[in-house]
Structures are given as structure tokens and as C-alpha cells.
ModelCIF file with pLDDT and N, C-alpha, C, O atoms, coordinates in Angstrom:
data_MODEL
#
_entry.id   MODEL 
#
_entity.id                         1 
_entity.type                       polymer 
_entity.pdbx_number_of_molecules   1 
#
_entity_poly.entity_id                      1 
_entity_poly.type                           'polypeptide(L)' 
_entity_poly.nstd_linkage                   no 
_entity_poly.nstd_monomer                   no 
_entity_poly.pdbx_seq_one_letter_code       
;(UNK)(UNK)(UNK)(UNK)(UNK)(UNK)(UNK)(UNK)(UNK)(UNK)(UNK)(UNK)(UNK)(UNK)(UNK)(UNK)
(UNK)(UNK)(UNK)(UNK)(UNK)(UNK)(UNK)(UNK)(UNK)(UNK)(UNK)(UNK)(UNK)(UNK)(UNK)(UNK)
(UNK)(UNK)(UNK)(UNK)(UNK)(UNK)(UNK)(UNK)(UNK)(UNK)(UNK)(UNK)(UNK)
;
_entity_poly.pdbx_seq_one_letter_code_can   XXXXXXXXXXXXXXXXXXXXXXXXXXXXXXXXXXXXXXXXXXXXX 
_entity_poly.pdbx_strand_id                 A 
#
loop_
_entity_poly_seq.entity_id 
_entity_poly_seq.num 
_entity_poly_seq.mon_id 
_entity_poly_seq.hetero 
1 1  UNK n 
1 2  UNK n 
1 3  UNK n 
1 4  UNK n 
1 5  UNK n 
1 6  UNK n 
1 7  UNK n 
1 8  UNK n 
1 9  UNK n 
1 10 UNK n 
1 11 UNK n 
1 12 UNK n 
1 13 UNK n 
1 14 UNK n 
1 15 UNK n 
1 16 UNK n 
1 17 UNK n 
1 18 UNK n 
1 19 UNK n 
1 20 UNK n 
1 21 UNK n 
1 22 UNK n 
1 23 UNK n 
1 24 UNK n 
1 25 UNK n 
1 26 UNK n 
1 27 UNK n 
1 28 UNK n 
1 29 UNK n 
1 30 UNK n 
1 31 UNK n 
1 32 UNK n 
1 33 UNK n 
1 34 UNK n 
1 35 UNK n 
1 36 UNK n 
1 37 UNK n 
1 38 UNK n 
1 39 UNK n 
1 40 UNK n 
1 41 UNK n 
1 42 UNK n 
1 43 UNK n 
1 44 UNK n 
1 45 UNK n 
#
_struct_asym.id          A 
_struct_asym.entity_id   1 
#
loop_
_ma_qa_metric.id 
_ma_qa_metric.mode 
_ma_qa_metric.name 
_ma_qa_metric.software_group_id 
_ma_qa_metric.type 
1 global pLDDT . pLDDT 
2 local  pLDDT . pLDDT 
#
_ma_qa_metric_global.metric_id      1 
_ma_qa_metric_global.metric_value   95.33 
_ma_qa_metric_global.model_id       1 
_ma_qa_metric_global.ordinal_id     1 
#
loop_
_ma_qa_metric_local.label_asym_id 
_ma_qa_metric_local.label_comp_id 
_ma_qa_metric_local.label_seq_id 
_ma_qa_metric_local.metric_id 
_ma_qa_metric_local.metric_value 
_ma_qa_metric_local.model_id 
_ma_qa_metric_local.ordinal_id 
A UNK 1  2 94.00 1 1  
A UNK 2  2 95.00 1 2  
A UNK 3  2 96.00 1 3  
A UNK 4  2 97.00 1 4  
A UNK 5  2 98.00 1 5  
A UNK 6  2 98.00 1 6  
A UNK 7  2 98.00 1 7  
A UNK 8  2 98.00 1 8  
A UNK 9  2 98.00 1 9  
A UNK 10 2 98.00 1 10 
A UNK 11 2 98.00 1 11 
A UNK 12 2 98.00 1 12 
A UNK 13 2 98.00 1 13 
A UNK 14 2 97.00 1 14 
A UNK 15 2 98.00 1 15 
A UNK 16 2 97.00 1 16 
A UNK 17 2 96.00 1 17 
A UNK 18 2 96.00 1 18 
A UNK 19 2 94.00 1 19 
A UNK 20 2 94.00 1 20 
A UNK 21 2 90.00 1 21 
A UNK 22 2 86.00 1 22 
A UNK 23 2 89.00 1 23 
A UNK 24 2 91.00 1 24 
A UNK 25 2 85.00 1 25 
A UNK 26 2 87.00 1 26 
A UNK 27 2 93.00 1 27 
A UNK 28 2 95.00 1 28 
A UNK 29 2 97.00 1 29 
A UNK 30 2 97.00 1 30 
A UNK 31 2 98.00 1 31 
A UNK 32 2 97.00 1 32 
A UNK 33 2 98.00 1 33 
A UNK 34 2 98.00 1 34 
A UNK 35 2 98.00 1 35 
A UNK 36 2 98.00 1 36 
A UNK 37 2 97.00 1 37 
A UNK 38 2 95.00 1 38 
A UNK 39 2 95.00 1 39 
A UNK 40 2 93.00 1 40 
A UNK 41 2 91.00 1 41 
A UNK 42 2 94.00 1 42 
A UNK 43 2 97.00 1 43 
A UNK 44 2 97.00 1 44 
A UNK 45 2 98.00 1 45 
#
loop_
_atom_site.group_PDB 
_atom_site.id 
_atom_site.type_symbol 
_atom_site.label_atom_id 
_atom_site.label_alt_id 
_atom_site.label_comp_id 
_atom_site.label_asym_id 
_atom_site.label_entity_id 
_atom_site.label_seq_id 
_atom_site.pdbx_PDB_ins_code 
_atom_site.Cartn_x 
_atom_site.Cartn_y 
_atom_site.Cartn_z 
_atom_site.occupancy 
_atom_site.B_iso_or_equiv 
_atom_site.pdbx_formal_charge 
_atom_site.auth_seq_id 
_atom_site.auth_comp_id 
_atom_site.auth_asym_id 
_atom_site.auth_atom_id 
_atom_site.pdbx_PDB_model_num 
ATOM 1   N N  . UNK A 1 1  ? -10.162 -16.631 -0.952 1.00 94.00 ? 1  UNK A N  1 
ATOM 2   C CA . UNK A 1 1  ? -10.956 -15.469 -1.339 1.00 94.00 ? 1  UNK A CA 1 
ATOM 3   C C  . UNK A 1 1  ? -10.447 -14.192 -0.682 1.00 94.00 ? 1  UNK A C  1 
ATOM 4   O O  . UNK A 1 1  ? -9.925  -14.164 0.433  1.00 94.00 ? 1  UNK A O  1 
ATOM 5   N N  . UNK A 1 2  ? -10.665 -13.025 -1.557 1.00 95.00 ? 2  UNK A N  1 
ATOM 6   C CA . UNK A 1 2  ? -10.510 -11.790 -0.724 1.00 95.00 ? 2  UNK A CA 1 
ATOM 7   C C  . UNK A 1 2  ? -12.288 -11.136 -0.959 1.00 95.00 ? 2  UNK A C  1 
ATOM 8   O O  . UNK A 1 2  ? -13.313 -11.660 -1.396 1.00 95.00 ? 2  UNK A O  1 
ATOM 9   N N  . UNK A 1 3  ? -11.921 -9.573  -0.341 1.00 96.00 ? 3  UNK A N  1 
ATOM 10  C CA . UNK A 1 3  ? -13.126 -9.134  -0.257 1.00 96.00 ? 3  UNK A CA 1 
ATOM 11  C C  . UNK A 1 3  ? -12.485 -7.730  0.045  1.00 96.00 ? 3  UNK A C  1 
ATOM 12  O O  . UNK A 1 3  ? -11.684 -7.455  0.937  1.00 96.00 ? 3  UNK A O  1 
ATOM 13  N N  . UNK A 1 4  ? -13.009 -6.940  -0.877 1.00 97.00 ? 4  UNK A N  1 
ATOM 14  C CA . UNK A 1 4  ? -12.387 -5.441  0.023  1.00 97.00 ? 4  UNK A CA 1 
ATOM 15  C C  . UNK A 1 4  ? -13.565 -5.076  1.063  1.00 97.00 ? 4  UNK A C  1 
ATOM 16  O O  . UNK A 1 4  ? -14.742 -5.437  1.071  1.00 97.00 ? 4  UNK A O  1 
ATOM 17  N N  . UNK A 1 5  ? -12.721 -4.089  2.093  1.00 98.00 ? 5  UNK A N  1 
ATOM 18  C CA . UNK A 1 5  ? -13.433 -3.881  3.237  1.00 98.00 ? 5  UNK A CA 1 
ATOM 19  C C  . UNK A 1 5  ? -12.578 -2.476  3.371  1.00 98.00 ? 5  UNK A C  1 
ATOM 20  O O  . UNK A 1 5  ? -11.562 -2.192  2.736  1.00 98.00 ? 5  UNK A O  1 
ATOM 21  N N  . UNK A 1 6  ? -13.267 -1.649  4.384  1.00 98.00 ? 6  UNK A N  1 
ATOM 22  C CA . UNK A 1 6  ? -13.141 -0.461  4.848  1.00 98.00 ? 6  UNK A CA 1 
ATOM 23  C C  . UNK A 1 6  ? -12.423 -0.868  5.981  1.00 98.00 ? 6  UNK A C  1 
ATOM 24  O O  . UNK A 1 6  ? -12.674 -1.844  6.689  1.00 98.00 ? 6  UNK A O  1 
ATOM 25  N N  . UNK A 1 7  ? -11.409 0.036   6.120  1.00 98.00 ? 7  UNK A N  1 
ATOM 26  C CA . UNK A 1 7  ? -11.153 -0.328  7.693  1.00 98.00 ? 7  UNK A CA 1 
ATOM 27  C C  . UNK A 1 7  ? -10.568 1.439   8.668  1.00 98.00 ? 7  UNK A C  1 
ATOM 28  O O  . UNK A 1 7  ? -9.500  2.047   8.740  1.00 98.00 ? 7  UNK A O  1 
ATOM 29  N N  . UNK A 1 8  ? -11.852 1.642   9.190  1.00 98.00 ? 8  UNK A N  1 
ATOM 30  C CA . UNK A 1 8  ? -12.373 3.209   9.915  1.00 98.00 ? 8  UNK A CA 1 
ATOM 31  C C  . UNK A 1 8  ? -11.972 3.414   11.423 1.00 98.00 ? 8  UNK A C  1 
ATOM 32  O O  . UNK A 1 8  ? -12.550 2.811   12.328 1.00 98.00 ? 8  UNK A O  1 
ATOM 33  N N  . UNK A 1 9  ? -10.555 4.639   11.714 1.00 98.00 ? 9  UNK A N  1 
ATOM 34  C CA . UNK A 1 9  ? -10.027 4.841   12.592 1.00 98.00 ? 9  UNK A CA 1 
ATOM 35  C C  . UNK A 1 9  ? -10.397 6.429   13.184 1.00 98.00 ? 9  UNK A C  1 
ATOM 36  O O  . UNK A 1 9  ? -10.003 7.506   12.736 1.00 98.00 ? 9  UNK A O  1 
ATOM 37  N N  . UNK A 1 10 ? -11.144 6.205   14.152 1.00 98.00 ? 10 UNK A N  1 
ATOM 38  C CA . UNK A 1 10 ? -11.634 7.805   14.756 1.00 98.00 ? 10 UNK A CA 1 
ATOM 39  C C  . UNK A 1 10 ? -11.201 8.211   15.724 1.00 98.00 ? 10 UNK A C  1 
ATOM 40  O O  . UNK A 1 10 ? -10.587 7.405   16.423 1.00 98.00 ? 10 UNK A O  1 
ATOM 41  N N  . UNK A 1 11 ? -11.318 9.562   16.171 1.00 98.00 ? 11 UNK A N  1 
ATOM 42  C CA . UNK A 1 11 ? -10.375 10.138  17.066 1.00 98.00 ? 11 UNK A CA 1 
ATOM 43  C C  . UNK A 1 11 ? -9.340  10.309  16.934 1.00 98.00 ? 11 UNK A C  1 
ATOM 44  O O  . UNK A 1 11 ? -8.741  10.361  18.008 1.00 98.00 ? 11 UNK A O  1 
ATOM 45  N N  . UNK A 1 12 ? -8.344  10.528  15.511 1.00 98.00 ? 12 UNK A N  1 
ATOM 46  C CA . UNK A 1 12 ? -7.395  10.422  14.953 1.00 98.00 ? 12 UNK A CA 1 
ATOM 47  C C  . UNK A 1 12 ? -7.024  12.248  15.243 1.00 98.00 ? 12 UNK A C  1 
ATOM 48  O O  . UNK A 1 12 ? -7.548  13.299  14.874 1.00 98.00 ? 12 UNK A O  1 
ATOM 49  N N  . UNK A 1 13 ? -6.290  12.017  15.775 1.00 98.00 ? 13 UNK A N  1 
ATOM 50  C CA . UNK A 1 13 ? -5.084  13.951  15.745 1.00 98.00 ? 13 UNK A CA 1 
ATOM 51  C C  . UNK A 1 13 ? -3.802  14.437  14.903 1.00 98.00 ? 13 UNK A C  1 
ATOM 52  O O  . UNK A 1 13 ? -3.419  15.563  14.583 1.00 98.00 ? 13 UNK A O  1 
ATOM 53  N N  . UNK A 1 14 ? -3.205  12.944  14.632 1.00 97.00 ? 14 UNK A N  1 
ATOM 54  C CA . UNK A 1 14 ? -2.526  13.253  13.282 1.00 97.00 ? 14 UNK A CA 1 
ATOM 55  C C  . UNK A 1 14 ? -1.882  11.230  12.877 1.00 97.00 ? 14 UNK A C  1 
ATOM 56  O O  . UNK A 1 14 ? -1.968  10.050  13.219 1.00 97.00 ? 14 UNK A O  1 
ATOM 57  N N  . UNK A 1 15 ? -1.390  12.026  12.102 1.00 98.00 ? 15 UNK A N  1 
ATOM 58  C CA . UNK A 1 15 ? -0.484  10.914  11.368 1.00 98.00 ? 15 UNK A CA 1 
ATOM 59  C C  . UNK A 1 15 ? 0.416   10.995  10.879 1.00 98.00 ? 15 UNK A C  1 
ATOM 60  O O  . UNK A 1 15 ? 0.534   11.956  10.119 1.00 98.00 ? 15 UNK A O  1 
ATOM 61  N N  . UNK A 1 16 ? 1.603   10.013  11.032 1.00 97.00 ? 16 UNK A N  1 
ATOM 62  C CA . UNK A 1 16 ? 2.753   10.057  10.858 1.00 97.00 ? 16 UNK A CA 1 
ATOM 63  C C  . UNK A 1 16 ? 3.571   9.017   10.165 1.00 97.00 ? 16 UNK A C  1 
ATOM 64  O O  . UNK A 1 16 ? 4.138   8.311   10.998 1.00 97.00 ? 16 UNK A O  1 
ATOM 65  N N  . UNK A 1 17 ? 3.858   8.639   8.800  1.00 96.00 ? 17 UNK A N  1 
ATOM 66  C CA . UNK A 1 17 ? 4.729   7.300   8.471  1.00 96.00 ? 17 UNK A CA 1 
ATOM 67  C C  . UNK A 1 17 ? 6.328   6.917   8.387  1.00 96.00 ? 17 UNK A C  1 
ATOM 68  O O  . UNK A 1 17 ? 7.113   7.856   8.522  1.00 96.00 ? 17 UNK A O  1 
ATOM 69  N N  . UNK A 1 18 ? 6.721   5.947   8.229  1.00 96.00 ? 18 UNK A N  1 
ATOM 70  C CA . UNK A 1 18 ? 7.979   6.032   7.697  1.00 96.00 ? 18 UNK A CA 1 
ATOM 71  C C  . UNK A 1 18 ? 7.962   4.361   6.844  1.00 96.00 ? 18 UNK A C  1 
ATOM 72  O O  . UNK A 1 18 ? 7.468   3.274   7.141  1.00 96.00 ? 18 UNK A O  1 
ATOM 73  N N  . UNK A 1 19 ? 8.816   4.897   5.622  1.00 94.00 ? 19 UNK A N  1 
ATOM 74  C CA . UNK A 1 19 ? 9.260   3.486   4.667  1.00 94.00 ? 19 UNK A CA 1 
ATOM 75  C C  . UNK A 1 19 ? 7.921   3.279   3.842  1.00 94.00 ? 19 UNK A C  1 
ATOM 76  O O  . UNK A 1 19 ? 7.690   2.294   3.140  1.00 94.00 ? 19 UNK A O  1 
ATOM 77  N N  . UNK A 1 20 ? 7.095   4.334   4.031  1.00 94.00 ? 20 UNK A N  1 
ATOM 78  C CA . UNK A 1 20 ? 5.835   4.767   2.670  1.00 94.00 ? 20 UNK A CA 1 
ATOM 79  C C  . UNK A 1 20 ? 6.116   5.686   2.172  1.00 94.00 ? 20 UNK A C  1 
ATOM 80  O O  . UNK A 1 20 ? 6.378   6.744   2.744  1.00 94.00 ? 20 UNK A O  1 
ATOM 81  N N  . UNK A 1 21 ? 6.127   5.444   0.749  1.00 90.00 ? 21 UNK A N  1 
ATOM 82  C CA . UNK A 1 21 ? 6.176   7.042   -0.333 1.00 90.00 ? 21 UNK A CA 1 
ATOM 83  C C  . UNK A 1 21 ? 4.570   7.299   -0.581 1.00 90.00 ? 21 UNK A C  1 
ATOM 84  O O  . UNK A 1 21 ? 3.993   6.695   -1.485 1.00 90.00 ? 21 UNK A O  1 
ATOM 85  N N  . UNK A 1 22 ? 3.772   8.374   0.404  1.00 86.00 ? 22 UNK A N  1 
ATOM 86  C CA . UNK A 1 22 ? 2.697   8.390   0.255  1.00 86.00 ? 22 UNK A CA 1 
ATOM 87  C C  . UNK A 1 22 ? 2.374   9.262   -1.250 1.00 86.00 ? 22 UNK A C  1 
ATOM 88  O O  . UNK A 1 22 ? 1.303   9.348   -1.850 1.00 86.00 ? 22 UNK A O  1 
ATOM 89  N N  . UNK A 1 23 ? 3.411   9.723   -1.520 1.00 89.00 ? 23 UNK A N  1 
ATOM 90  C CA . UNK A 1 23 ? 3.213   10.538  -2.867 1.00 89.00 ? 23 UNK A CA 1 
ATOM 91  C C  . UNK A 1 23 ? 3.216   9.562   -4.084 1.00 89.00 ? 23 UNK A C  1 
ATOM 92  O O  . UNK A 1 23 ? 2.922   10.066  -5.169 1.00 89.00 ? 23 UNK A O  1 
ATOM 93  N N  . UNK A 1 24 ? 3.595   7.840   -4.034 1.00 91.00 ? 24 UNK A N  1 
ATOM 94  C CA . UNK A 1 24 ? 3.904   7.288   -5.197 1.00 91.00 ? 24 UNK A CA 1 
ATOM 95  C C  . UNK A 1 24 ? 2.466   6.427   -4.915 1.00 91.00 ? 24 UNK A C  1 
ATOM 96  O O  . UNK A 1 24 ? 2.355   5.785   -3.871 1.00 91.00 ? 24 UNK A O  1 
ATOM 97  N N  . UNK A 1 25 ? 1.297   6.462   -5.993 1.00 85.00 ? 25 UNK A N  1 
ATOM 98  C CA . UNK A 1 25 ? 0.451   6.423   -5.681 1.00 85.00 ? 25 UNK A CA 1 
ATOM 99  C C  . UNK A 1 25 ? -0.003  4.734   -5.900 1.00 85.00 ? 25 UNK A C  1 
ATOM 100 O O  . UNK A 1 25 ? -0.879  4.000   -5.443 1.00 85.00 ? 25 UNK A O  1 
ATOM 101 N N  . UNK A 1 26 ? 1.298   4.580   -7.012 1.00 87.00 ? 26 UNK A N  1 
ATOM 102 C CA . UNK A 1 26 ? 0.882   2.932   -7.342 1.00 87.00 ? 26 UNK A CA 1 
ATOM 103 C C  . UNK A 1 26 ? 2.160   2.070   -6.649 1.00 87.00 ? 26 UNK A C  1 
ATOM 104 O O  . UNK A 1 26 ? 2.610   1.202   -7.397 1.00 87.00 ? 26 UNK A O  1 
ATOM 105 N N  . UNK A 1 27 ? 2.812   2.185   -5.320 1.00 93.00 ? 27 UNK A N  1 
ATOM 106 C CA . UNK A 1 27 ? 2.956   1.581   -4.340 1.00 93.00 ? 27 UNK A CA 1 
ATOM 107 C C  . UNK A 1 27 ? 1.889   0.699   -3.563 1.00 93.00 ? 27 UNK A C  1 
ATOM 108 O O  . UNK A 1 27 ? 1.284   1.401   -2.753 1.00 93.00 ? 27 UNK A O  1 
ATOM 109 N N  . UNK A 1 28 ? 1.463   -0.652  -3.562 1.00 95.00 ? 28 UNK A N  1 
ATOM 110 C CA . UNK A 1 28 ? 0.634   -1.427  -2.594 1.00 95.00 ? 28 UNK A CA 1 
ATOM 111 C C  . UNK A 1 28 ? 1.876   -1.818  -2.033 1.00 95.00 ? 28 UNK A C  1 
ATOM 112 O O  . UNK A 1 28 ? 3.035   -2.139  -2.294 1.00 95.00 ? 28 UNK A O  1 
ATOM 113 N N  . UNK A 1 29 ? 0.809   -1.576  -0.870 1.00 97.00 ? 29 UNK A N  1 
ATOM 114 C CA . UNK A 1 29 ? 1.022   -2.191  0.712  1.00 97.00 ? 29 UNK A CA 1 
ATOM 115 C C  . UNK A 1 29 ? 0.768   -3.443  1.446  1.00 97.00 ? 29 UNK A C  1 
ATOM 116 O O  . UNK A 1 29 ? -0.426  -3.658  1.657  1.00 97.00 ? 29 UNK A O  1 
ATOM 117 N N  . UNK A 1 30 ? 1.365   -4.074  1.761  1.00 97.00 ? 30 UNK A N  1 
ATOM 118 C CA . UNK A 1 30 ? 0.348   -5.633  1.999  1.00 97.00 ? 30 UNK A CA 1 
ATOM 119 C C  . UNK A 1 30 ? 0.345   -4.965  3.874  1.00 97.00 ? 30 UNK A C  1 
ATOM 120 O O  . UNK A 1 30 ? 1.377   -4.594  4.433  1.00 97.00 ? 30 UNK A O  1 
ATOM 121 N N  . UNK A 1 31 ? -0.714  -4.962  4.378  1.00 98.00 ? 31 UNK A N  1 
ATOM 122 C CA . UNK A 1 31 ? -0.328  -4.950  5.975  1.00 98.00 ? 31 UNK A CA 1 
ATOM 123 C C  . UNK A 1 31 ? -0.952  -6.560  6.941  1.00 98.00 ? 31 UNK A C  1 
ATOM 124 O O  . UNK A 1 31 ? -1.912  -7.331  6.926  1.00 98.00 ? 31 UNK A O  1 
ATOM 125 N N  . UNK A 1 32 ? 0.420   -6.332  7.733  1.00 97.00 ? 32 UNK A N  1 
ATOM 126 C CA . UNK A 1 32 ? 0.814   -7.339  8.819  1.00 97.00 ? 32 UNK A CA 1 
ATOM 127 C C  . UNK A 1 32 ? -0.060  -7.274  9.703  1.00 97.00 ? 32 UNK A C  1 
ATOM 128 O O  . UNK A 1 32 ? -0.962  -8.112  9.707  1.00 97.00 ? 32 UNK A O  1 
ATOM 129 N N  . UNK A 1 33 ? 0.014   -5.902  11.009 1.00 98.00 ? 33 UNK A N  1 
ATOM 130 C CA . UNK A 1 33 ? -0.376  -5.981  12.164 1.00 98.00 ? 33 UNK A CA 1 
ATOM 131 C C  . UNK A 1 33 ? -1.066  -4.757  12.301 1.00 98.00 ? 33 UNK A C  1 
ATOM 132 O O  . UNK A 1 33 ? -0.517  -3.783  11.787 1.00 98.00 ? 33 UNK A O  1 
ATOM 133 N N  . UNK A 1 34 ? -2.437  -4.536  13.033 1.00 98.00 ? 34 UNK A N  1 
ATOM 134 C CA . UNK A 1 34 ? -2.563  -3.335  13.833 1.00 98.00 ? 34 UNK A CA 1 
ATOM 135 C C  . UNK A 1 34 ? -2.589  -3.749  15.341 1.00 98.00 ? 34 UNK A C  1 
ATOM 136 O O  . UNK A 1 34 ? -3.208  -4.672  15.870 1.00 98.00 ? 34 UNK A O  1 
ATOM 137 N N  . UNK A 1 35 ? -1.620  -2.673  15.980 1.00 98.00 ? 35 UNK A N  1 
ATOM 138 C CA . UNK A 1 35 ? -1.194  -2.816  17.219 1.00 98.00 ? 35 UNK A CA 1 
ATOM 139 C C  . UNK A 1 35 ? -1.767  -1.245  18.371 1.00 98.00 ? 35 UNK A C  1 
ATOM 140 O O  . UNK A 1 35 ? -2.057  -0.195  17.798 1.00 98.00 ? 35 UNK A O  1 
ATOM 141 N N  . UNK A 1 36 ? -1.827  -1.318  19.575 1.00 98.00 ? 36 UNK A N  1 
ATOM 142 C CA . UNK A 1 36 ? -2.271  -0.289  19.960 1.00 98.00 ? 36 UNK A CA 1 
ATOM 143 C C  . UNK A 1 36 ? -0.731  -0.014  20.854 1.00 98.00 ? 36 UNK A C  1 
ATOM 144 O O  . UNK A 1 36 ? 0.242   -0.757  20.991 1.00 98.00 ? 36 UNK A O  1 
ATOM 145 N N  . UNK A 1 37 ? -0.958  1.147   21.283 1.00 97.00 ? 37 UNK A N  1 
ATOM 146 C CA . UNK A 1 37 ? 0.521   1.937   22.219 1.00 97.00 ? 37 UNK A CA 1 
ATOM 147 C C  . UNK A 1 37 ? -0.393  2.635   22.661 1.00 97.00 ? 37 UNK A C  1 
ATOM 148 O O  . UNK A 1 37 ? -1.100  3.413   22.021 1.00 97.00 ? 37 UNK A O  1 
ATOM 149 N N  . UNK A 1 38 ? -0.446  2.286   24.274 1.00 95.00 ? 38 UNK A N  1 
ATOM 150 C CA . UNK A 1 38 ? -1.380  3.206   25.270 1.00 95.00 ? 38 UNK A CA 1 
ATOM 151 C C  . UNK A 1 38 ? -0.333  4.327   25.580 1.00 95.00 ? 38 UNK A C  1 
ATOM 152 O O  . UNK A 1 38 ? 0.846   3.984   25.674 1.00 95.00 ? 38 UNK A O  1 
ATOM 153 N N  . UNK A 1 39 ? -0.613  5.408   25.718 1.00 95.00 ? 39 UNK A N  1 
ATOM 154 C CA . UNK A 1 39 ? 0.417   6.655   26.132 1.00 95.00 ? 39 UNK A CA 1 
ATOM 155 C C  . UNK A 1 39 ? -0.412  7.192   27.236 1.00 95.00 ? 39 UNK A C  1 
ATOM 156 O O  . UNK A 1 39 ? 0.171   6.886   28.276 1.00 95.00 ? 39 UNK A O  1 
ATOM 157 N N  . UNK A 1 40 ? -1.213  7.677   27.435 1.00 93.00 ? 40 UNK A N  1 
ATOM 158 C CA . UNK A 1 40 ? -2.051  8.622   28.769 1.00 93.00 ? 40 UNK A CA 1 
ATOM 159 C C  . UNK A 1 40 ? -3.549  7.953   28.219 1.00 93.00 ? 40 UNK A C  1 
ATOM 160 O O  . UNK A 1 40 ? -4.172  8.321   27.223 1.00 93.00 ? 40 UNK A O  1 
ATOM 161 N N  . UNK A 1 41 ? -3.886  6.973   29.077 1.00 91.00 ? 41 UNK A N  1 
ATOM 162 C CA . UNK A 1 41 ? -4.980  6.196   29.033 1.00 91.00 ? 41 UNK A CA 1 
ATOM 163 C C  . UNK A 1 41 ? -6.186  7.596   28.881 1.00 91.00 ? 41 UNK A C  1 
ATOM 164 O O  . UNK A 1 41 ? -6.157  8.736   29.343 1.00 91.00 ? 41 UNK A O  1 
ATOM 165 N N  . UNK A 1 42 ? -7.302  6.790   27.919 1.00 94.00 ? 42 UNK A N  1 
ATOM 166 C CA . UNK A 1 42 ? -7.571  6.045   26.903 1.00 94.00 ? 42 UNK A CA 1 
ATOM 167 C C  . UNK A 1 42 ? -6.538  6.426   25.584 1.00 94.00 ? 42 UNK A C  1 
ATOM 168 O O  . UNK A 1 42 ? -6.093  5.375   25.121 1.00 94.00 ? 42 UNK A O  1 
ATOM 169 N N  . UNK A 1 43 ? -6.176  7.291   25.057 1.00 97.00 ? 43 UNK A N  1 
ATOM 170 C CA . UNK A 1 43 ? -5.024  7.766   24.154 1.00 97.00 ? 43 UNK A CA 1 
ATOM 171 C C  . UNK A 1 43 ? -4.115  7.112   24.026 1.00 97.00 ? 43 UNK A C  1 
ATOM 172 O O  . UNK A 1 43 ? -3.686  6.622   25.071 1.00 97.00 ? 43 UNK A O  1 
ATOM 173 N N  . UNK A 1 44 ? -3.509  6.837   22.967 1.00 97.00 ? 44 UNK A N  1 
ATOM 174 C CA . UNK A 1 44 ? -2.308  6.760   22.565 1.00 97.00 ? 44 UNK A CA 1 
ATOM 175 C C  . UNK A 1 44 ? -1.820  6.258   21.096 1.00 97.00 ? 44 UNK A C  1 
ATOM 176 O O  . UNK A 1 44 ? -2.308  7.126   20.372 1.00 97.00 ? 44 UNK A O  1 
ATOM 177 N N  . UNK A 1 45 ? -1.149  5.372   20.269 1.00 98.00 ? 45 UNK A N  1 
ATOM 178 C CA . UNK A 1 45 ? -0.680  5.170   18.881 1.00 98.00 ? 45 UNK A CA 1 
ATOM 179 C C  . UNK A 1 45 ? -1.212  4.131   18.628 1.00 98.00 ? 45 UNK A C  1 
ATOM 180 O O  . UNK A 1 45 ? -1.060  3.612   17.522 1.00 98.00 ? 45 UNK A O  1 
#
């Protein structure tokens, strides 16, 4: 089974991709991993 779901990231200051054409709109994405990158605690990618 699937199920769509929301998935809500706050405190966001920007965003940045690479190897997405965010302009091609009927590109799906399957995603793998969300990972964190601490940079200057609590902050970072």
C-alpha cells in the first residue's frame, strides 16, 4: 500500500538542488534518505 502524506520542514532560510529540473514539472522523484548536517548547533542542512 501507499498513502500520500505531507512531509513539513520549518525554519527553512533557503534551498538549494542539484540533478532536479525543478522547472520540468512532470519529473517524479522517488526519495531515498532524509539526512541532517549539523553546521553551528541547533542549525544546519
Amino acid at each position: 500500500e501507499r498513502v500520500q502524506s505531507v512531509l513539513v520542514f520549518e525554519n527553512v532560510q533557503g534551498v538549494a538542488s542539484q540533478g532536479i529540473d525543478r522547472s520540468d514539472k512532470d519529473q517524479v522523484l522517488s526519495l531515498l534518505s532524509v539526512e541532517f548536517a549539523e553546521i553551528d548547533a541547533p542549525s544546519g542542512h
